[in-house]
ModelCIF file with pLDDT and N, C-alpha, C, O atoms, coordinates in Angstrom:
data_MODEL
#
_entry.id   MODEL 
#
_entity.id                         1 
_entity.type                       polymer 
_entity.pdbx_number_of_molecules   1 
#
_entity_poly.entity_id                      1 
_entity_poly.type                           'polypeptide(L)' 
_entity_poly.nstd_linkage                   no 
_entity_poly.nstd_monomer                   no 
_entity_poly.pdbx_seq_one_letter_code       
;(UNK)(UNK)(UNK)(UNK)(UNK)(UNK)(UNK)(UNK)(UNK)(UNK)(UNK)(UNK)(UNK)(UNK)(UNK)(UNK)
(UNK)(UNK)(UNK)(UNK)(UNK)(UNK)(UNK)(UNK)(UNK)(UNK)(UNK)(UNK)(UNK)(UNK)(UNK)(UNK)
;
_entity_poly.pdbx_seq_one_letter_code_can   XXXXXXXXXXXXXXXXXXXXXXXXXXXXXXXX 
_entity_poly.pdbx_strand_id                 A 
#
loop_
_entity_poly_seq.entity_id 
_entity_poly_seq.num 
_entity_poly_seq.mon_id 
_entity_poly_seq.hetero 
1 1  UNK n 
1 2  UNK n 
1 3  UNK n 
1 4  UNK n 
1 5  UNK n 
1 6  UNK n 
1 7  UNK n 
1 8  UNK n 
1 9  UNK n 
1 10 UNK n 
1 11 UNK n 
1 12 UNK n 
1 13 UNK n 
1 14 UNK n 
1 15 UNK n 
1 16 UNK n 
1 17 UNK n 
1 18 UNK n 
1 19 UNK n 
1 20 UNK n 
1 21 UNK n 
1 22 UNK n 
1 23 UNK n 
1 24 UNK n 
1 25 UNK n 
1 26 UNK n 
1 27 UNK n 
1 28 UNK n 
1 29 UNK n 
1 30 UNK n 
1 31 UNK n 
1 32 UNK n 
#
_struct_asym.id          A 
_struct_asym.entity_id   1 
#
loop_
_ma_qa_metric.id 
_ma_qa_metric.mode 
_ma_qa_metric.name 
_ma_qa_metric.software_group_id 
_ma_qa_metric.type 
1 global pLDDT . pLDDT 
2 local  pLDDT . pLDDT 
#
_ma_qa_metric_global.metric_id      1 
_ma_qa_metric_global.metric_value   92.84 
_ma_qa_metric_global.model_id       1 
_ma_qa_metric_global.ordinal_id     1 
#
loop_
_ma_qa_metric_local.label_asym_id 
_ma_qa_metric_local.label_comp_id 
_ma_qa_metric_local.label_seq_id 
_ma_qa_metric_local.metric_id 
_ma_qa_metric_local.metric_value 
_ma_qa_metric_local.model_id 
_ma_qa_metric_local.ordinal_id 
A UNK 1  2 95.00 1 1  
A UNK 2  2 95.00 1 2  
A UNK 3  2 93.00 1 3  
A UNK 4  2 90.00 1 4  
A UNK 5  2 86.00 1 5  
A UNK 6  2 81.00 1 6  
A UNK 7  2 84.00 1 7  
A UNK 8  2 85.00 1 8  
A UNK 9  2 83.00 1 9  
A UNK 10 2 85.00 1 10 
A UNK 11 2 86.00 1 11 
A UNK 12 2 88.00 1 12 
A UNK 13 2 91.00 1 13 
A UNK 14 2 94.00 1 14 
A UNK 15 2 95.00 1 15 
A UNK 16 2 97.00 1 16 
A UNK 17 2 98.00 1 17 
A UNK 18 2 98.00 1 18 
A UNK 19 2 98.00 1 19 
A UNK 20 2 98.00 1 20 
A UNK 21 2 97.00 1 21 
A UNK 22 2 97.00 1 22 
A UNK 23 2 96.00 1 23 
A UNK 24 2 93.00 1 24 
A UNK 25 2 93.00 1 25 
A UNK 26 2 93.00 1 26 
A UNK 27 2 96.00 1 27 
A UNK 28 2 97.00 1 28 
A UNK 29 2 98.00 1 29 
A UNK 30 2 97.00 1 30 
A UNK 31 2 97.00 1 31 
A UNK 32 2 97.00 1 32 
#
loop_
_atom_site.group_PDB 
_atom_site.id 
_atom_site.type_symbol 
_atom_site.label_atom_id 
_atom_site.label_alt_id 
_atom_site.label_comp_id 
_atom_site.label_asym_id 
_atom_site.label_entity_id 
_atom_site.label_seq_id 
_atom_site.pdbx_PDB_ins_code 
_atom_site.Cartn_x 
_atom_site.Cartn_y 
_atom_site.Cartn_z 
_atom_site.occupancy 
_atom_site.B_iso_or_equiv 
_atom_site.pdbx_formal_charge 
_atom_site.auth_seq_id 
_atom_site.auth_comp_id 
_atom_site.auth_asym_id 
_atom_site.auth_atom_id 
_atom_site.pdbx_PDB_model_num 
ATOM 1   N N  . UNK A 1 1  ? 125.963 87.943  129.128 1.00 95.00 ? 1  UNK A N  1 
ATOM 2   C CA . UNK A 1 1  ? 124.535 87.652  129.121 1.00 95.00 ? 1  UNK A CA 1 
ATOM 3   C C  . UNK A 1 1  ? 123.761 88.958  129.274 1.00 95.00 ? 1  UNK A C  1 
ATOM 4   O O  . UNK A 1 1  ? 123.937 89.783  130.170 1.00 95.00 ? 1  UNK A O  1 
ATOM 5   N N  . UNK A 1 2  ? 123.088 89.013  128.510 1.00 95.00 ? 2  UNK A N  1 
ATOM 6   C CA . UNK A 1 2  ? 121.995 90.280  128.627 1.00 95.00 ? 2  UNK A CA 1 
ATOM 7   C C  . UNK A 1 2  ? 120.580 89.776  128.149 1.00 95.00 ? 2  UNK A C  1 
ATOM 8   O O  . UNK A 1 2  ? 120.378 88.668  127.652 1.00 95.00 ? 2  UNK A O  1 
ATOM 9   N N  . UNK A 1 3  ? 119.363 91.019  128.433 1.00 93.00 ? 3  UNK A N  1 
ATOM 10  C CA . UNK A 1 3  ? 118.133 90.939  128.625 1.00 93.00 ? 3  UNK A CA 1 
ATOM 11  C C  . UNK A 1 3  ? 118.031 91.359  127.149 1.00 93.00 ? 3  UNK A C  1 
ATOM 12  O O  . UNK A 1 3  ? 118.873 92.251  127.047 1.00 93.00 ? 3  UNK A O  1 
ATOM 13  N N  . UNK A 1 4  ? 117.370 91.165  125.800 1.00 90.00 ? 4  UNK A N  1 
ATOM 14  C CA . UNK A 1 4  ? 116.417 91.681  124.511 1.00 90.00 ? 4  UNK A CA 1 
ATOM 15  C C  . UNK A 1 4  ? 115.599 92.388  124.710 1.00 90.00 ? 4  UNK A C  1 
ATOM 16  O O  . UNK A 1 4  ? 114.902 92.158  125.698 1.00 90.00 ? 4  UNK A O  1 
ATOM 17  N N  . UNK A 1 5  ? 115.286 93.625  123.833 1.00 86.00 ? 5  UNK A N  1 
ATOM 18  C CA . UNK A 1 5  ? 113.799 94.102  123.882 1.00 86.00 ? 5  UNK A CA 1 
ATOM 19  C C  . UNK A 1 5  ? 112.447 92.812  123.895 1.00 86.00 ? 5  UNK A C  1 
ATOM 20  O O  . UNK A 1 5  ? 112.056 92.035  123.024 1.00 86.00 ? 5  UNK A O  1 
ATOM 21  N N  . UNK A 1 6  ? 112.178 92.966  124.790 1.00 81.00 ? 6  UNK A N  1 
ATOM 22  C CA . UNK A 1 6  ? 110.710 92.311  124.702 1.00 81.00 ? 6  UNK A CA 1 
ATOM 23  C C  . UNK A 1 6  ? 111.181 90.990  125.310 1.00 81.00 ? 6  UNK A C  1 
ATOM 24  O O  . UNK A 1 6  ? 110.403 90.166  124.828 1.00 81.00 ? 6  UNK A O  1 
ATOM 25  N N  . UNK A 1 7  ? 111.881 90.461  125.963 1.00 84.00 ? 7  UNK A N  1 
ATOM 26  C CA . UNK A 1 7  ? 112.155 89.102  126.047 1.00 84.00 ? 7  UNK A CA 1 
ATOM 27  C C  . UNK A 1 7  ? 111.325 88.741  127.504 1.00 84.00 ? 7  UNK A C  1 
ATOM 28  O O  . UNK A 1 7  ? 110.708 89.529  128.220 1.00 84.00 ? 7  UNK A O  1 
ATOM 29  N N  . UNK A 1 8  ? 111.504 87.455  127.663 1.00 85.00 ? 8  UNK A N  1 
ATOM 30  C CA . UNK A 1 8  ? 110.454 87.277  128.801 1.00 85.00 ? 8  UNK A CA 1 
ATOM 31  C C  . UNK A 1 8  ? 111.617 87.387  130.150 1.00 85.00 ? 8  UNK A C  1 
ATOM 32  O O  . UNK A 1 8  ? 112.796 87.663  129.929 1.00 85.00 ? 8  UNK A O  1 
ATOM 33  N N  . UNK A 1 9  ? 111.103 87.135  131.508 1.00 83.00 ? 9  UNK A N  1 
ATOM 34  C CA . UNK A 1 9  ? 111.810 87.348  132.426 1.00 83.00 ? 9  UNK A CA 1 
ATOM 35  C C  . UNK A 1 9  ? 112.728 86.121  132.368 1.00 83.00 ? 9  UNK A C  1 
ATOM 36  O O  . UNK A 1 9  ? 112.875 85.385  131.392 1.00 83.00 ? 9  UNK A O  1 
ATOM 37  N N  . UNK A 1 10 ? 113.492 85.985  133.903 1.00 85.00 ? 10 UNK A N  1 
ATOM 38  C CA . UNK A 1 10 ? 114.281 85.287  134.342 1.00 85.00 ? 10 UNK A CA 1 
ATOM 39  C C  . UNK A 1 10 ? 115.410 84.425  133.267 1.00 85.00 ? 10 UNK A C  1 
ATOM 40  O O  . UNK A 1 10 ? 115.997 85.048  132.381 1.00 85.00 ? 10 UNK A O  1 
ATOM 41  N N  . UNK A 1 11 ? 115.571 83.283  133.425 1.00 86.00 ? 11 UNK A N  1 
ATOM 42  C CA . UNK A 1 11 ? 116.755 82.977  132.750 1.00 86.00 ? 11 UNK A CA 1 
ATOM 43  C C  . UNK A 1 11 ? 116.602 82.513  131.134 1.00 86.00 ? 11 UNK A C  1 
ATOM 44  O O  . UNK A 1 11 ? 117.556 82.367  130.370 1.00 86.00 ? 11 UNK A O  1 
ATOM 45  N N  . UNK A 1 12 ? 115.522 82.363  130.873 1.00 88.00 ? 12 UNK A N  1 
ATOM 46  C CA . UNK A 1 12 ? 115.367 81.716  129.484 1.00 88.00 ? 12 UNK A CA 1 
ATOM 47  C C  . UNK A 1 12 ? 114.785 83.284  128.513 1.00 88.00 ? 12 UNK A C  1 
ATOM 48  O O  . UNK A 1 12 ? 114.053 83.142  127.533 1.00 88.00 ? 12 UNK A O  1 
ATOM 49  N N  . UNK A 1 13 ? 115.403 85.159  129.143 1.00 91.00 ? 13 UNK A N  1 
ATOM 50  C CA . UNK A 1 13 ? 114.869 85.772  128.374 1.00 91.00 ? 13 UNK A CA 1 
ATOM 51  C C  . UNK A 1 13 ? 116.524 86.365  128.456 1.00 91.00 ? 13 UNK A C  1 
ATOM 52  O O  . UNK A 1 13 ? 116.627 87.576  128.257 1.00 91.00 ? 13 UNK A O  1 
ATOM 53  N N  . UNK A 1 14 ? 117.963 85.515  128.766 1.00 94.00 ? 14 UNK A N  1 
ATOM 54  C CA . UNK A 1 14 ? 118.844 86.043  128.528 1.00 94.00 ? 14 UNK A CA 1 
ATOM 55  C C  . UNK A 1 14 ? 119.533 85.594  127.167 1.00 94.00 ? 14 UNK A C  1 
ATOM 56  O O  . UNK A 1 14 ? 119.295 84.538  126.580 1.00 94.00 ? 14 UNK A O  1 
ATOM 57  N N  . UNK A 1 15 ? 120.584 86.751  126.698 1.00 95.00 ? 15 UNK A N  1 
ATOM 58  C CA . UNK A 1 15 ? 120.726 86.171  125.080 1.00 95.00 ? 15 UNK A CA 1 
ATOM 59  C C  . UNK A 1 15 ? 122.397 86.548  125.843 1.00 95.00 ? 15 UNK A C  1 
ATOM 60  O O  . UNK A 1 15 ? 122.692 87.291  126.780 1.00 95.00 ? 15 UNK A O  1 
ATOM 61  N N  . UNK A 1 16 ? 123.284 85.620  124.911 1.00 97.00 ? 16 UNK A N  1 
ATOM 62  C CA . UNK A 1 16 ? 124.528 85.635  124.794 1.00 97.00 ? 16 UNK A CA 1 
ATOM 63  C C  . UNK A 1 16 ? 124.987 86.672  123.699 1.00 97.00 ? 16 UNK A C  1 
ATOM 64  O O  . UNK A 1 16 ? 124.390 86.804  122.631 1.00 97.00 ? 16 UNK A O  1 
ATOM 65  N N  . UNK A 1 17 ? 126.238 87.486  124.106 1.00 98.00 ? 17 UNK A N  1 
ATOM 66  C CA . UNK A 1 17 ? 126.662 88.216  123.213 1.00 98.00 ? 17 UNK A CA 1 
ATOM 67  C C  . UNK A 1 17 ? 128.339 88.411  123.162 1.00 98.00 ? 17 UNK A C  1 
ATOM 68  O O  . UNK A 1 17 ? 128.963 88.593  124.208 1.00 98.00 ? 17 UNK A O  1 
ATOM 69  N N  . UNK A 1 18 ? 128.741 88.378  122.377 1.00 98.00 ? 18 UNK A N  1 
ATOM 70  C CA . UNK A 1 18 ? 130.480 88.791  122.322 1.00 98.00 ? 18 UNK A CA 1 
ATOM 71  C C  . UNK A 1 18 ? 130.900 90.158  122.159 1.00 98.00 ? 18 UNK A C  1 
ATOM 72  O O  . UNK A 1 18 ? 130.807 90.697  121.056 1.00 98.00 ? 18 UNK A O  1 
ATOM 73  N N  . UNK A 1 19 ? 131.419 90.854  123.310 1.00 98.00 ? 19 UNK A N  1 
ATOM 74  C CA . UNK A 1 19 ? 131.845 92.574  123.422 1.00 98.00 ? 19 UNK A CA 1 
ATOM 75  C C  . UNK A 1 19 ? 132.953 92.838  123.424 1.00 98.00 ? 19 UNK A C  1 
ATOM 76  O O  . UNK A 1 19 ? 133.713 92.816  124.391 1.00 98.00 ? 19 UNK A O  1 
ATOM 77  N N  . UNK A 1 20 ? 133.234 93.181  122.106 1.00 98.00 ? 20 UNK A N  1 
ATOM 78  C CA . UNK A 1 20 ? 134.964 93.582  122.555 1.00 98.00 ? 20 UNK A CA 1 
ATOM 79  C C  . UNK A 1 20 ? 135.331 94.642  123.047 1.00 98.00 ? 20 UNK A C  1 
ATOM 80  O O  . UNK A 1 20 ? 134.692 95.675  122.844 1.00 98.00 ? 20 UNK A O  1 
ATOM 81  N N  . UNK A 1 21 ? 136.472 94.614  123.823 1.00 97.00 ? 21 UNK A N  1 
ATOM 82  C CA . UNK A 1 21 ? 136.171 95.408  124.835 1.00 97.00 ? 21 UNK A CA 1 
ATOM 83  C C  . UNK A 1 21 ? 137.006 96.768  124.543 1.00 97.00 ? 21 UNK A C  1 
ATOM 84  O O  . UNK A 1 21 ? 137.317 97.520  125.466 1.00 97.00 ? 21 UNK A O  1 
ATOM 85  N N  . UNK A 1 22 ? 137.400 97.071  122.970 1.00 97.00 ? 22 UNK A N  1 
ATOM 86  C CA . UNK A 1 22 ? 138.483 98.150  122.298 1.00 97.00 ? 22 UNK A CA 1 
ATOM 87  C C  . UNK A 1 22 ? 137.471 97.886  120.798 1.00 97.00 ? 22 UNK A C  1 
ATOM 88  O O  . UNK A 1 22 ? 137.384 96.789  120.246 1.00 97.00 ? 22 UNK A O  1 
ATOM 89  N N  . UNK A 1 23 ? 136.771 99.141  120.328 1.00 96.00 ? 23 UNK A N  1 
ATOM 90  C CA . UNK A 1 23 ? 136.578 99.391  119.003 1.00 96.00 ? 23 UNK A CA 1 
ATOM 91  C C  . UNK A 1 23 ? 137.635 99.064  117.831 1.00 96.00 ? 23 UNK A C  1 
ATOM 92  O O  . UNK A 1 23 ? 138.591 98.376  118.187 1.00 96.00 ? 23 UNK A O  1 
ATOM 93  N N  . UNK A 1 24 ? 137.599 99.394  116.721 1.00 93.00 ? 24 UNK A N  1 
ATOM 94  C CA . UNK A 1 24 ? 138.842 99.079  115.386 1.00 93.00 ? 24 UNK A CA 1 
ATOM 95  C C  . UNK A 1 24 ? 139.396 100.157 116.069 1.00 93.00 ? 24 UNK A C  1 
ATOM 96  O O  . UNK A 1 24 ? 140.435 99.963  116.699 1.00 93.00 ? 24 UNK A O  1 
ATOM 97  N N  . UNK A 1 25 ? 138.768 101.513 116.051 1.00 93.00 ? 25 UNK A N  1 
ATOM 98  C CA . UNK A 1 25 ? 139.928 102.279 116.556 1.00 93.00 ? 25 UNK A CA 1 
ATOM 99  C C  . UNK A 1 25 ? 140.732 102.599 117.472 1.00 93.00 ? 25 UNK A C  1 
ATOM 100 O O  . UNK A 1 25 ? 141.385 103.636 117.584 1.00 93.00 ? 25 UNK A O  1 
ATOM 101 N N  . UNK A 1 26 ? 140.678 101.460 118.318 1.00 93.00 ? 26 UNK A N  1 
ATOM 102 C CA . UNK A 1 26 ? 141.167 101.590 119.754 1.00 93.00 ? 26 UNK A CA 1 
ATOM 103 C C  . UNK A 1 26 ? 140.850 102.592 121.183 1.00 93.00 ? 26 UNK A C  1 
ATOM 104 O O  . UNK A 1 26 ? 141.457 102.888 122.213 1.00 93.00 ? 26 UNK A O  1 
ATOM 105 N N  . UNK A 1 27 ? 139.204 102.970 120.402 1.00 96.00 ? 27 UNK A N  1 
ATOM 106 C CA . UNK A 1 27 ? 138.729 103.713 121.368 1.00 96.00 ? 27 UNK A CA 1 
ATOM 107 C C  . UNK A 1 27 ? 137.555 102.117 122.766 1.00 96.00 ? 27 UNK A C  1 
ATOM 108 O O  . UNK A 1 27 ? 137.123 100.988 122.533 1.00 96.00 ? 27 UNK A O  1 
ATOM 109 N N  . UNK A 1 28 ? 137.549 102.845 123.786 1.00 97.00 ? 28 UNK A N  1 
ATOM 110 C CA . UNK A 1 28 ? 136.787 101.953 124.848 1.00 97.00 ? 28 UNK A CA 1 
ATOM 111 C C  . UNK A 1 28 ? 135.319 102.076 123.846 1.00 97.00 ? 28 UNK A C  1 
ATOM 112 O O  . UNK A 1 28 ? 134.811 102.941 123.132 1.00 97.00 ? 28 UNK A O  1 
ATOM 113 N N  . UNK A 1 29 ? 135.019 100.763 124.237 1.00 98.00 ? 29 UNK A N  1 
ATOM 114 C CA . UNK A 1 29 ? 133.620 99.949  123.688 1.00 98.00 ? 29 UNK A CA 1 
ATOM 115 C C  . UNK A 1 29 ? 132.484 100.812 124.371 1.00 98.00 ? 29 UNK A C  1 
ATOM 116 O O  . UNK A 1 29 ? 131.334 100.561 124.011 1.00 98.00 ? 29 UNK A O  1 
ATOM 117 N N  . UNK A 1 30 ? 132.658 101.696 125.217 1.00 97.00 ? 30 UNK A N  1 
ATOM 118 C CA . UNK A 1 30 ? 131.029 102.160 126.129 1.00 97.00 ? 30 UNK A CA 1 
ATOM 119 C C  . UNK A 1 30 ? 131.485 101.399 127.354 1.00 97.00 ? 30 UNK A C  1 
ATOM 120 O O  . UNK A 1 30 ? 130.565 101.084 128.108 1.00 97.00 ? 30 UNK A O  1 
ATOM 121 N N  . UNK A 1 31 ? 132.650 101.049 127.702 1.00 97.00 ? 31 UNK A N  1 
ATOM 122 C CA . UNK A 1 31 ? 132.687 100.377 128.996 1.00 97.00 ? 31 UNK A CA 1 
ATOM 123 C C  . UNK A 1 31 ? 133.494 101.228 129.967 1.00 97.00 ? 31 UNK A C  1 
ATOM 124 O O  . UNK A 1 31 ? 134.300 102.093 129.623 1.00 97.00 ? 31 UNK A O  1 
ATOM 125 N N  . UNK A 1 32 ? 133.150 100.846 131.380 1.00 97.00 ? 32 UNK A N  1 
ATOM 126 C CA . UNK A 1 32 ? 134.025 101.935 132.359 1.00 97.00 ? 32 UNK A CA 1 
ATOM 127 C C  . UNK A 1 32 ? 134.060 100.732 133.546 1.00 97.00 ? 32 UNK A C  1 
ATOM 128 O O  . UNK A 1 32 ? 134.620 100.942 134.622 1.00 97.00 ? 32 UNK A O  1 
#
């Protein structure tokens, strides 16, 4: 769950997203 540019507050300004957590190249996604 994360916040959009511009979205409104609290729970109805969260958007669902799917992160995998290994690029194609098997490098880390931006995650630590």
């Amino acid at each position: 769950l994360a916040r959009g540019d511009g979205s409104s507050s609290g729970t109805k300004g969260l958007s669902l997203f799917a992160v995998p957590w290994r690029l194609e190249g098997g490098e880390l996604n931006g995650i630590s």
